[in-house]
Protein backbone atom coordinates (compact mmCIF):
# COMPACT_ATOMS: atom_id res chain seq x y z
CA UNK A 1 162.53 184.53 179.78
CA UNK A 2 162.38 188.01 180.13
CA UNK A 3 165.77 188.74 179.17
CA UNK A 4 165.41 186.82 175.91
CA UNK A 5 161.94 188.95 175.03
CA UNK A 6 164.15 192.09 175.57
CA UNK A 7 166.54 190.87 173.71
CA UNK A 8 163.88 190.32 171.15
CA UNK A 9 162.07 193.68 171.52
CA UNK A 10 165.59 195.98 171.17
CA UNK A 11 166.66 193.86 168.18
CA UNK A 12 163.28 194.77 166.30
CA UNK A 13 162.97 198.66 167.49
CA UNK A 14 166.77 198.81 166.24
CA UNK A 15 165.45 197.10 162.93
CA UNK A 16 162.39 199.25 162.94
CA UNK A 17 164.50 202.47 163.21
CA UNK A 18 167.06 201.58 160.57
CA UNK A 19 163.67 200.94 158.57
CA UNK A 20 162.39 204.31 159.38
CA UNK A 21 166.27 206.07 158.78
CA UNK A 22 166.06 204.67 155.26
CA UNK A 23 162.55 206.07 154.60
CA UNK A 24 163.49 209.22 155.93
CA UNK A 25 166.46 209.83 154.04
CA UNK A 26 164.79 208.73 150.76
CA UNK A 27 161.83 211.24 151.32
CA UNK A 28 165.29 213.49 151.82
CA UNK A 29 166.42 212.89 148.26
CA UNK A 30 162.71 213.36 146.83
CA UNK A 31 162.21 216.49 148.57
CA UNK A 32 165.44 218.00 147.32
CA UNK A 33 164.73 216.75 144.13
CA UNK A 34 161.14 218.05 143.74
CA UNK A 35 163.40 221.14 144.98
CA UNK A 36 165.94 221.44 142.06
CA UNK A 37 163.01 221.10 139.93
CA UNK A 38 161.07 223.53 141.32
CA UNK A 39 163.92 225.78 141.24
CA UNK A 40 164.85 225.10 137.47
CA UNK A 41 161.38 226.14 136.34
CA UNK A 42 161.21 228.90 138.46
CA UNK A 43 164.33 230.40 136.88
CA UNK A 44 163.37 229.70 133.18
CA UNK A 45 160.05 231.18 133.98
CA UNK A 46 161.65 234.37 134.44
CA UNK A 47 163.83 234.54 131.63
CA UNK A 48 162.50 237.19 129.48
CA UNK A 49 162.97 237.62 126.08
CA UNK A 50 161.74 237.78 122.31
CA UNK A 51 158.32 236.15 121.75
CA UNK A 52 160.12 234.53 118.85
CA UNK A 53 162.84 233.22 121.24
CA UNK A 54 160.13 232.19 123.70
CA UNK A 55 158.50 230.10 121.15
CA UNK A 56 161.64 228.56 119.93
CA UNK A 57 163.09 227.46 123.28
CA UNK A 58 159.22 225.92 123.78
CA UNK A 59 159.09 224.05 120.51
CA UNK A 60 162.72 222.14 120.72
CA UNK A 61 161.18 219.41 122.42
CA UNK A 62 157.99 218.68 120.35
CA UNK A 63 160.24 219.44 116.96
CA UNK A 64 162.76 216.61 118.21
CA UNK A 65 159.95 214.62 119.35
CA UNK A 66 158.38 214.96 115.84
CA UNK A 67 161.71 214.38 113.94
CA UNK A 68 162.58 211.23 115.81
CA UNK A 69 159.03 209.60 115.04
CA UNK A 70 159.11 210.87 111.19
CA UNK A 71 162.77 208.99 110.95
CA UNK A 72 160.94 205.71 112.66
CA UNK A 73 158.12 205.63 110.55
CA UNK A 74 160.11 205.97 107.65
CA UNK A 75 162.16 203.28 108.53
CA UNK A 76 159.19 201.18 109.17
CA UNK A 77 157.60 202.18 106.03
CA UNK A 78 160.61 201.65 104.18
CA UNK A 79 161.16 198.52 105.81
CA UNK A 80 157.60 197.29 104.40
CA UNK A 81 157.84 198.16 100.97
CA UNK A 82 161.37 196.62 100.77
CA UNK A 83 159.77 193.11 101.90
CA UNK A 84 156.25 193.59 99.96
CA UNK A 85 158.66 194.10 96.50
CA UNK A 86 160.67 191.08 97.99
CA UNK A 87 157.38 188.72 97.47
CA UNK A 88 156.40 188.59 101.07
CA UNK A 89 152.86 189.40 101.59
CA UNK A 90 151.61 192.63 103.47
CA UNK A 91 150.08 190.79 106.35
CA UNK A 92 153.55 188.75 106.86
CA UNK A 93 155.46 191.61 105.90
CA UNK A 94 153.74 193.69 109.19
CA UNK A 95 154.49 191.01 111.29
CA UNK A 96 158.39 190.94 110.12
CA UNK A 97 158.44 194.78 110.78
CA UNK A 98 156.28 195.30 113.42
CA UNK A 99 157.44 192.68 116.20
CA UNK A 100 157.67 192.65 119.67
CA UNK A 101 160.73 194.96 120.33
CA UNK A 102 159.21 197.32 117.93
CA UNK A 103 155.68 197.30 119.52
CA UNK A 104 157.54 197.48 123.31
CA UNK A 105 159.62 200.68 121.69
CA UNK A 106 156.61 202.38 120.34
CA UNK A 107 154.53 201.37 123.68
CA UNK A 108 157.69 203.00 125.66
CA UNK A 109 157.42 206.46 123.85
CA UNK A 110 153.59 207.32 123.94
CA UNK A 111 153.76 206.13 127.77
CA UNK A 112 156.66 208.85 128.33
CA UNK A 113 155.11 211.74 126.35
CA UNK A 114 151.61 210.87 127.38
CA UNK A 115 151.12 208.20 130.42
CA UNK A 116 152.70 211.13 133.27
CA UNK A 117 150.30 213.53 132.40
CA UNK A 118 147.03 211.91 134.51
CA UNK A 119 149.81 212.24 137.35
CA UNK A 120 150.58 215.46 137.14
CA UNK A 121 147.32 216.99 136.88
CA UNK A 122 146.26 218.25 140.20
């Protein structure tokens, strides 16, 4: 009996440390990650230049951001007017445009630019 608990009891410490190998070398990855990162920011933090360069290397994301939503709406809003002139009423007409894939989409982008930012607050 006792050789089958043994058995038993080396078969789940091997288990348990192949568990604890796998944790360890995933907090490995997001340590070295968190690393790069770090290090990224640290050297565009001291690049130096113009104000006016400053502010433009600051405002490619928002501006893209922006331009990307502006397109979407206008599709949308294009999209609306296109069925309203069709006949189709406005109330059926939202429904056509706005839909499930287009409510997921526009649920995806404000929880990218604006869902991570609770986390990262310390």
């Amino acid at each position: 009996m006792d050789m089958w608990q043994d058995k038993y009891d080396k078969a789940h410490e091997l288990s348990l440390l192949k568990a604890q190998a796998e944790i360890t070398l995933d907090q490995t990855a997001i340590d070295a990650s968190i690393r790069e990162v770090e290090s990224i920011h640290q050297h565009d933090s001291q690049i130096k230049g113009s104000i006016w360069v400053e502010n433009t290397r600051a405002l490619v994301r928002p501006i893209m951001a922006y331009s990307f939503m502006a397109l979407f709406f206008a599709v949308e809003v294009t999209a609306f007017l296109t069925l309203v002139d069709a006949g189709l009423g406005a109330g059926d007409a939202l429904q056509k445009i706005f839909d499930d894939r287009v409510m997921a989409l526009w649920a995806t982008i404000l929880a990218f630019y604006f869902g991570g930012r609770q986390f990262n607050k310390k």
